[in-house]
PDB file of N, CA and C in Angstrom:
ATOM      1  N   UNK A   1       0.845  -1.189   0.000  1.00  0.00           N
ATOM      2  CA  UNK A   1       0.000   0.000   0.000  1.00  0.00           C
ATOM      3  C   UNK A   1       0.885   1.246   0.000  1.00  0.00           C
ATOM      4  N   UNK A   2       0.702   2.401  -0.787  1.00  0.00           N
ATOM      5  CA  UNK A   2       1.640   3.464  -0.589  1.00  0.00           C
ATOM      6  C   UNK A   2       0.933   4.109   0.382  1.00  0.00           C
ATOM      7  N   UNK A   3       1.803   5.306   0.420  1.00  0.00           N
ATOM      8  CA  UNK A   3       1.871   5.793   1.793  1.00  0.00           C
ATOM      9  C   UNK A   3       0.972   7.522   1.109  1.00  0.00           C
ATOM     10  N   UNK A   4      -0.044   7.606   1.758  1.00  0.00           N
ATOM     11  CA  UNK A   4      -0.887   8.532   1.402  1.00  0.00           C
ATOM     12  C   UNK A   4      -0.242   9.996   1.221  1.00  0.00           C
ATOM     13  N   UNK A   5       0.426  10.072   1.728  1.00  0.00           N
ATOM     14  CA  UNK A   5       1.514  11.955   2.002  1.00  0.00           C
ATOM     15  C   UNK A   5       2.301  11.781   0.578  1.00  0.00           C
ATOM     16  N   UNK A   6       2.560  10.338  -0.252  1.00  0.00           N
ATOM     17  CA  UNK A   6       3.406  10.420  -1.090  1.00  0.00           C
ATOM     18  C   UNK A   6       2.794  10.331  -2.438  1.00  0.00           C
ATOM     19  N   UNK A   7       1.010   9.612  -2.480  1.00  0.00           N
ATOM     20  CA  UNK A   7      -0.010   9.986  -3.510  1.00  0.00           C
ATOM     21  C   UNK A   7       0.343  11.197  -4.561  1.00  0.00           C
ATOM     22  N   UNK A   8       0.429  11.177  -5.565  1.00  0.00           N
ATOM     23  CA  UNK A   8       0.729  12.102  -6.222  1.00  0.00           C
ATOM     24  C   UNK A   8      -0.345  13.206  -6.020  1.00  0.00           C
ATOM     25  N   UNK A   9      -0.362  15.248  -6.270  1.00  0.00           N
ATOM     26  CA  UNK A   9      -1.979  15.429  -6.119  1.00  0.00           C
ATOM     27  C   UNK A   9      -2.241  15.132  -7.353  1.00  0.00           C
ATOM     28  N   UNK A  10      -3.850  14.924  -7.147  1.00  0.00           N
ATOM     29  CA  UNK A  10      -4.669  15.438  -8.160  1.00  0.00           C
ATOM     30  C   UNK A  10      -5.004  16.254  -9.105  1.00  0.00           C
ATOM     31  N   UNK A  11      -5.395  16.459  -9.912  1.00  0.00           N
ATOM     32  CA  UNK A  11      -5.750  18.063 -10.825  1.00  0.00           C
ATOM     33  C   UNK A  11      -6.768  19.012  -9.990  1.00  0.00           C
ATOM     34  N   UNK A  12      -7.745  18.481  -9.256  1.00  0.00           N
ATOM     35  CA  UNK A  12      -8.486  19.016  -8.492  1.00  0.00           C
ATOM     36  C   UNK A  12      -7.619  19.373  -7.392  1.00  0.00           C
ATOM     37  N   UNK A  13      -6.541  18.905  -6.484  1.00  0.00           N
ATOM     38  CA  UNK A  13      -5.947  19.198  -5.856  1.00  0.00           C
ATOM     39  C   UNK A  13      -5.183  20.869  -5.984  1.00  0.00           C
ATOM     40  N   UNK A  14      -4.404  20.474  -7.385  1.00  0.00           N
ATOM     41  CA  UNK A  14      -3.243  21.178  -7.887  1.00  0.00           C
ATOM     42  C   UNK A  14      -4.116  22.265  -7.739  1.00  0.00           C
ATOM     43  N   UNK A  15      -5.430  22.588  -8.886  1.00  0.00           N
ATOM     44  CA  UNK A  15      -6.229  23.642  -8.907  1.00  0.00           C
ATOM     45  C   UNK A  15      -6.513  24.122  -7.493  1.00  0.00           C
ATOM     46  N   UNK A  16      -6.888  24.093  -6.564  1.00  0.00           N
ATOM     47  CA  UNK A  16      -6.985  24.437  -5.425  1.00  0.00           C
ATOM     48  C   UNK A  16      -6.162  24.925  -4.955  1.00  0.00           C
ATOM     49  N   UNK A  17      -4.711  24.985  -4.900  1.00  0.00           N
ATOM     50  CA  UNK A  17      -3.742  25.217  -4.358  1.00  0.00           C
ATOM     51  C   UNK A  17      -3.175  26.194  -5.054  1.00  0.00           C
ATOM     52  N   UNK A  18      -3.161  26.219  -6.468  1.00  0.00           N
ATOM     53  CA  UNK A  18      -2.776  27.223  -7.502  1.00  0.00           C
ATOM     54  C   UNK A  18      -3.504  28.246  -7.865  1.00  0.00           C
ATOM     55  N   UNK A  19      -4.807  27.643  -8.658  1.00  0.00           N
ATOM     56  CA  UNK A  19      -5.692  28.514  -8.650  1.00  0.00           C
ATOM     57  C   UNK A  19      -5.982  28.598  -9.942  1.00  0.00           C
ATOM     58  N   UNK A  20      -6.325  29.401 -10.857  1.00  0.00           N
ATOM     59  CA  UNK A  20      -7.231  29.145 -12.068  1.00  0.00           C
ATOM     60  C   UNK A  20      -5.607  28.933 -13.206  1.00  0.00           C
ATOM     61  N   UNK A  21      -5.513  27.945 -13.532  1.00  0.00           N
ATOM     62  CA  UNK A  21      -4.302  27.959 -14.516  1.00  0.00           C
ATOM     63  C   UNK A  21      -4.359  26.770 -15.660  1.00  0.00           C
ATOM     64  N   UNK A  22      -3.720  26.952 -16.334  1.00  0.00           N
ATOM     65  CA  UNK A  22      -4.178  25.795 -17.933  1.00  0.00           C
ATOM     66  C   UNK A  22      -3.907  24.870 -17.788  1.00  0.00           C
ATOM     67  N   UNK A  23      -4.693  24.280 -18.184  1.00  0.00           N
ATOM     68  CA  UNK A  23      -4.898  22.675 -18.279  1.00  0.00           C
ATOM     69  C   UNK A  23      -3.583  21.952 -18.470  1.00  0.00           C
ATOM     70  N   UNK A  24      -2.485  22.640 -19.664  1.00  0.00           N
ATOM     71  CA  UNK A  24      -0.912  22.269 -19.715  1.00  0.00           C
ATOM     72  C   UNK A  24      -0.381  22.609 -18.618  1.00  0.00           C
ATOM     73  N   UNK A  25      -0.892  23.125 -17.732  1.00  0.00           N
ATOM     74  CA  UNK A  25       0.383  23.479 -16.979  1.00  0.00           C
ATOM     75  C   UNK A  25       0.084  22.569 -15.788  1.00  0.00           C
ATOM     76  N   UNK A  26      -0.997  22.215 -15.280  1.00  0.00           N
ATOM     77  CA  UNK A  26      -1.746  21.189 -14.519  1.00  0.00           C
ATOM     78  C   UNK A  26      -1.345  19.537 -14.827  1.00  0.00           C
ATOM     79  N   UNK A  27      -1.298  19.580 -16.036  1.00  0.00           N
ATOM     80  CA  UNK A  27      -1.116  18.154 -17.073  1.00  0.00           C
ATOM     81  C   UNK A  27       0.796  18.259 -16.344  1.00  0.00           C
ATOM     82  N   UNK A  28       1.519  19.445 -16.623  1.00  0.00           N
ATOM     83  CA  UNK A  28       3.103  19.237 -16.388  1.00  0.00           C
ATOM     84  C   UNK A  28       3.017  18.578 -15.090  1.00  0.00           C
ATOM     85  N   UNK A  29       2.298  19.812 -13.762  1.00  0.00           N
ATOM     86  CA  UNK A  29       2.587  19.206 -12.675  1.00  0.00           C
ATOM     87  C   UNK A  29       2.361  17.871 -12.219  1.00  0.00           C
ATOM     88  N   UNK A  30       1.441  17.335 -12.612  1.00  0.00           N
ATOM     89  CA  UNK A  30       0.820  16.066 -12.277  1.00  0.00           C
ATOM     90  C   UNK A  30       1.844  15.210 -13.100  1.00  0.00           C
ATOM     91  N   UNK A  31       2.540  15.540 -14.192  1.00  0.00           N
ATOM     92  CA  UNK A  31       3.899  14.845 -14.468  1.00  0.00           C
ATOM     93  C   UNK A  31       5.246  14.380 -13.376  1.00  0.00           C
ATOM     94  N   UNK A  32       5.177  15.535 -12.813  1.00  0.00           N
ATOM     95  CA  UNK A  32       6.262  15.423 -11.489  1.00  0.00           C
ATOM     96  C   UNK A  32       5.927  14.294 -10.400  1.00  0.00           C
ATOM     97  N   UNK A  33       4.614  13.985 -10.451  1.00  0.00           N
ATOM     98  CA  UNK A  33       4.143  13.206  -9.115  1.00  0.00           C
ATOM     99  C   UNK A  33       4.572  13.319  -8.029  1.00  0.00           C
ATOM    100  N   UNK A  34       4.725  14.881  -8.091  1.00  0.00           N
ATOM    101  CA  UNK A  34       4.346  15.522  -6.692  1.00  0.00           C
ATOM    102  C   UNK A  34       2.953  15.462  -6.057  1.00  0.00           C
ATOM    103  N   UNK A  35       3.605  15.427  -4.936  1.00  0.00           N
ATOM    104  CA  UNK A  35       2.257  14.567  -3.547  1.00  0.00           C
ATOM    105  C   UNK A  35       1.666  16.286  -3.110  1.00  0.00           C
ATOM    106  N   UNK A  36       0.541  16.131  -2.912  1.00  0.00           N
ATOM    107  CA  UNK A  36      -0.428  17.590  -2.803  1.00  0.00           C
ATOM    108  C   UNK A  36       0.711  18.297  -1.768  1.00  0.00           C
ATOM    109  N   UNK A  37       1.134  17.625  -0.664  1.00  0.00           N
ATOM    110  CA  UNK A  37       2.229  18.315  -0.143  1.00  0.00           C
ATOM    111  C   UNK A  37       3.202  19.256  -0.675  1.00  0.00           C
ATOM    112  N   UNK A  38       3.636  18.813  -1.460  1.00  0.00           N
ATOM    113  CA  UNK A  38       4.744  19.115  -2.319  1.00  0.00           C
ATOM    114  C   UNK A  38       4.339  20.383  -3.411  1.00  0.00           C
ATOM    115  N   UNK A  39       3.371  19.876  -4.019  1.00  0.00           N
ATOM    116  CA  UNK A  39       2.871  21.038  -4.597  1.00  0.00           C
ATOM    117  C   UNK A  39       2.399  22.621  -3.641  1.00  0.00           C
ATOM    118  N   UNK A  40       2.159  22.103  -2.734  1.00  0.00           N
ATOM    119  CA  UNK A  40       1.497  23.222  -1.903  1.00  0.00           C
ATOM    120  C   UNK A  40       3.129  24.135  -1.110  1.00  0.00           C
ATOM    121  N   UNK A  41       4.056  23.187  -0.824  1.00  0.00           N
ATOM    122  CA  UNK A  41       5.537  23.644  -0.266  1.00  0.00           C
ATOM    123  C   UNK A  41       5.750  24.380  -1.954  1.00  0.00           C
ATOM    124  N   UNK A  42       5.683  24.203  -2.904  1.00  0.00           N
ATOM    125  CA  UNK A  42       6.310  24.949  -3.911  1.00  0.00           C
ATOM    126  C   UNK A  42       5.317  26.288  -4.483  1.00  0.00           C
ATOM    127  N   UNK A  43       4.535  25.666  -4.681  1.00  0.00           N
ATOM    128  CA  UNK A  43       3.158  27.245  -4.308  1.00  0.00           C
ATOM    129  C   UNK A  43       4.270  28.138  -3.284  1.00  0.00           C
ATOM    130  N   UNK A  44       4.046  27.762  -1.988  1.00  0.00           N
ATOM    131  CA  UNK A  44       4.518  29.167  -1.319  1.00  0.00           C
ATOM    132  C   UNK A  44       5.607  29.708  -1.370  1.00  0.00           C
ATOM    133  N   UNK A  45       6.586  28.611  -1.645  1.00  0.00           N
ATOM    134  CA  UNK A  45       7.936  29.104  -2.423  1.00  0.00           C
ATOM    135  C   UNK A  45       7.657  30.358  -3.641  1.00  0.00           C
ATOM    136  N   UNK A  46       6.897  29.873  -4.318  1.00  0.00           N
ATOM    137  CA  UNK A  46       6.963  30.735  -5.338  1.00  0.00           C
ATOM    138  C   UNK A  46       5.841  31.977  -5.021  1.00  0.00           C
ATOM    139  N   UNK A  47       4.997  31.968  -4.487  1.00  0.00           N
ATOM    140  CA  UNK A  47       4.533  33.219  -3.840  1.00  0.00           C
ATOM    141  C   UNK A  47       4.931  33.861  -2.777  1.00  0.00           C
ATOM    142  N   UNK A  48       6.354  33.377  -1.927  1.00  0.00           N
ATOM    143  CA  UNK A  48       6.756  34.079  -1.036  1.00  0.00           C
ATOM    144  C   UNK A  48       6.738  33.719   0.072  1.00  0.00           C
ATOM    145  N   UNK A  49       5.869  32.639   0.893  1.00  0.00           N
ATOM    146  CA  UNK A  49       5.457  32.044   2.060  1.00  0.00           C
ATOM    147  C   UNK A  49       6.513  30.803   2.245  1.00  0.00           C
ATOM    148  N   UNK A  50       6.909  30.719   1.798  1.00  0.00           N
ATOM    149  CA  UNK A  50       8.023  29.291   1.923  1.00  0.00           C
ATOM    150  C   UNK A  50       8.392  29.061   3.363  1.00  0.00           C
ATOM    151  N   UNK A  51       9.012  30.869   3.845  1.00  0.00           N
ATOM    152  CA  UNK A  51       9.568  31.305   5.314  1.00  0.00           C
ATOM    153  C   UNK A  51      10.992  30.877   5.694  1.00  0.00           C
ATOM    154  N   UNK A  52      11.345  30.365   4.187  1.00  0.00           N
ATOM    155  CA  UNK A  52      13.367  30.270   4.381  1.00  0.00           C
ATOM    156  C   UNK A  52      13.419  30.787   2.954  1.00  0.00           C
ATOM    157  N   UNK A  53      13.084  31.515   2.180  1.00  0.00           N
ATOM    158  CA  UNK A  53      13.298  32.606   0.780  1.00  0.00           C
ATOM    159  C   UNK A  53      14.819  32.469   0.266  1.00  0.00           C
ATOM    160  N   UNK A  54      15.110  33.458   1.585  1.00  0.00           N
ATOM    161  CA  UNK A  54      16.308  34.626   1.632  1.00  0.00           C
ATOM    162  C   UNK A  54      17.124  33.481   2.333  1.00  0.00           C
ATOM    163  N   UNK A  55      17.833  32.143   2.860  1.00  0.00           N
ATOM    164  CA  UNK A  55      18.580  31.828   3.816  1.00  0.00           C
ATOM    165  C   UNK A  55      18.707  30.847   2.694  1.00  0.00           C
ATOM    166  N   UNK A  56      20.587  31.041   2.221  1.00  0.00           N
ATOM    167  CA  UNK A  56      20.995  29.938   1.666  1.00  0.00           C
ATOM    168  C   UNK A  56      20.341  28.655   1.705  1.00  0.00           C
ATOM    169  N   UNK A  57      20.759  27.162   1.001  1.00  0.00           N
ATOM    170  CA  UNK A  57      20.909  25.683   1.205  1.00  0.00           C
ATOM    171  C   UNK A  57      19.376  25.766   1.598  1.00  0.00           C
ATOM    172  N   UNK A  58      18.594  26.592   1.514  1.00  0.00           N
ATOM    173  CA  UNK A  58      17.473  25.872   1.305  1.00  0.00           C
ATOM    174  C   UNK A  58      15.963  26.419   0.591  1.00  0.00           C
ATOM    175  N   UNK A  59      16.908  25.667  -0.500  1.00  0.00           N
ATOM    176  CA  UNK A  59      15.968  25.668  -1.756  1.00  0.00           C
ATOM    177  C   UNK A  59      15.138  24.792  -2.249  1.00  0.00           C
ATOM    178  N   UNK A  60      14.157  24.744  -2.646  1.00  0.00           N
ATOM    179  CA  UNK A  60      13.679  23.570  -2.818  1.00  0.00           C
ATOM    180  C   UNK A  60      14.041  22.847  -3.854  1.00  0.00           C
ATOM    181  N   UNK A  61      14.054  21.428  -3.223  1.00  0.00           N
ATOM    182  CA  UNK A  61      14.263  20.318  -4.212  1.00  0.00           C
ATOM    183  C   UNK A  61      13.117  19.109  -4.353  1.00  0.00           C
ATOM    184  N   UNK A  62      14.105  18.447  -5.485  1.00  0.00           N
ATOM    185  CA  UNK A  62      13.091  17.347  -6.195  1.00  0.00           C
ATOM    186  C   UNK A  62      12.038  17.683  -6.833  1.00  0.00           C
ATOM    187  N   UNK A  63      10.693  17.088  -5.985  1.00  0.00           N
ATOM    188  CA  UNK A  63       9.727  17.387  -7.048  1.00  0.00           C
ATOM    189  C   UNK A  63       8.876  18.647  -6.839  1.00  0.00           C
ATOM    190  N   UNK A  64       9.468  19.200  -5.332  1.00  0.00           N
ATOM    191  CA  UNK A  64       9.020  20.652  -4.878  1.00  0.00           C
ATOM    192  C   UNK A  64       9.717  21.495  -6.222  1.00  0.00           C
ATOM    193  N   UNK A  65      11.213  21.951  -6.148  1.00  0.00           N
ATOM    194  CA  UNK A  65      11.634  22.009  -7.566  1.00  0.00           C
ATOM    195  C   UNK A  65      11.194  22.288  -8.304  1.00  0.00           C
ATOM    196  N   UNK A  66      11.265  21.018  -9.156  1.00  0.00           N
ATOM    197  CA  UNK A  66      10.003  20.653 -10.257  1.00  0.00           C
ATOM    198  C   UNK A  66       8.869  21.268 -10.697  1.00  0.00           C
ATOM    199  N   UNK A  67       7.914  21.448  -9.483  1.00  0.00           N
ATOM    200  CA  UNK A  67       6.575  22.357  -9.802  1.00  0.00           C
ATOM    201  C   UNK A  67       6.739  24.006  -9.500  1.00  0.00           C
ATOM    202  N   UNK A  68       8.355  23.982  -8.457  1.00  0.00           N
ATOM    203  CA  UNK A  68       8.474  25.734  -8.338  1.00  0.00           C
ATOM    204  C   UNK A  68       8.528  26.003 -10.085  1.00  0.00           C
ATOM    205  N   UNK A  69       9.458  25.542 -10.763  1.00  0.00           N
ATOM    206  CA  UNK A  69       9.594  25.565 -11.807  1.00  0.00           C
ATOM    207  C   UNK A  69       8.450  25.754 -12.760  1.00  0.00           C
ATOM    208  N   UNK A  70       7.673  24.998 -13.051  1.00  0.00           N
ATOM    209  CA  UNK A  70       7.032  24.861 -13.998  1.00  0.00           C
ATOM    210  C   UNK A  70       6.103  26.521 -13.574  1.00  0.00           C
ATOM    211  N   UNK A  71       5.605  26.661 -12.154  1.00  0.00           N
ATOM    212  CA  UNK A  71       5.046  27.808 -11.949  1.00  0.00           C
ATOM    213  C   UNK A  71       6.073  28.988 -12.267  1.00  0.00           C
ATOM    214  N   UNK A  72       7.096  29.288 -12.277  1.00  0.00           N
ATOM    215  CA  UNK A  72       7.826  30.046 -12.482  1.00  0.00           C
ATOM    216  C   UNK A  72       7.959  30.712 -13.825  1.00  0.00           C
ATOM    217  N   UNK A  73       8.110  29.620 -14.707  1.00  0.00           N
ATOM    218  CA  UNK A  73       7.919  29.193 -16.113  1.00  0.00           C
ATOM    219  C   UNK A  73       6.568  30.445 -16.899  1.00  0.00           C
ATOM    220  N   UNK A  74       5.418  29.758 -16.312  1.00  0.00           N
ATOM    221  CA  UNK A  74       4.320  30.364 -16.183  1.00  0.00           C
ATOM    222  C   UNK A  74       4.035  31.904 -16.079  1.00  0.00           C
ATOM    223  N   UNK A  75       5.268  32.375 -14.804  1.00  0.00           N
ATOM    224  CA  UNK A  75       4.843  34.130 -14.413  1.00  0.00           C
ATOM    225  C   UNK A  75       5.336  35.053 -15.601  1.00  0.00           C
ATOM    226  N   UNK A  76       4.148  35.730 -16.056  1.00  0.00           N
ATOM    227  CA  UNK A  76       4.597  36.372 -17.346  1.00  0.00           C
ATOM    228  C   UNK A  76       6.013  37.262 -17.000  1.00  0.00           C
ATOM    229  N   UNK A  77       6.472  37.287 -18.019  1.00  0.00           N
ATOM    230  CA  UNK A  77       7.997  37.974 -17.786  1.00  0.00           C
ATOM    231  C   UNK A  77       7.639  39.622 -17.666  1.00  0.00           C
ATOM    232  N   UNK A  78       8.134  40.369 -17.052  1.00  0.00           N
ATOM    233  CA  UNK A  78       8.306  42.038 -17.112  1.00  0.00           C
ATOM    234  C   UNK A  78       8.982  42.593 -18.401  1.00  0.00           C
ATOM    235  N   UNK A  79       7.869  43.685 -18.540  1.00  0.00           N
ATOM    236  CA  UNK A  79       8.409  44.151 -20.502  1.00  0.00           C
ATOM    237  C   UNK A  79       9.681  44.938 -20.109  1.00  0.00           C
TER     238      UNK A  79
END
């Protein structure tokens, strides 16, 4: 039996946590099989709530990473 914290999320999950965003970009994360955990630690990373930002060696990794990324990807660039 796997271990429920390590369940990949859902699309219904992801959406909840993210918030209104395209179907590709939902389809990427759910590629990572990042666990709703994980997605939600990289959400606040990338909006600012993480609460270690600014303090070296800790950045996120793996599949936190992964979805900081793909959201990152996403934030329209400044003209």
């Amino acid at each position: 039996m796997r271990d429920e914290a390590r369940k990949p999320a859902s699309a219904a999950e992801i959406r909840r946590m993210v918030g209104d965003i395209d179907d590709a970009v939902v389809s990427s994360i759910m590629a990572t099989q990042a666990s709703a955990a994980e997605v939600l630690q990289a959400v606040q990373w990338f909006r600012g709530g993480g609460g270690l930002e600014d303090e070296p060696g800790h950045e996120p990794h793996g599949a936190v990473r992964a979805v900081y990324d793909i959201l990152q990807a996403e934030e329209p660039s400044d003209p």
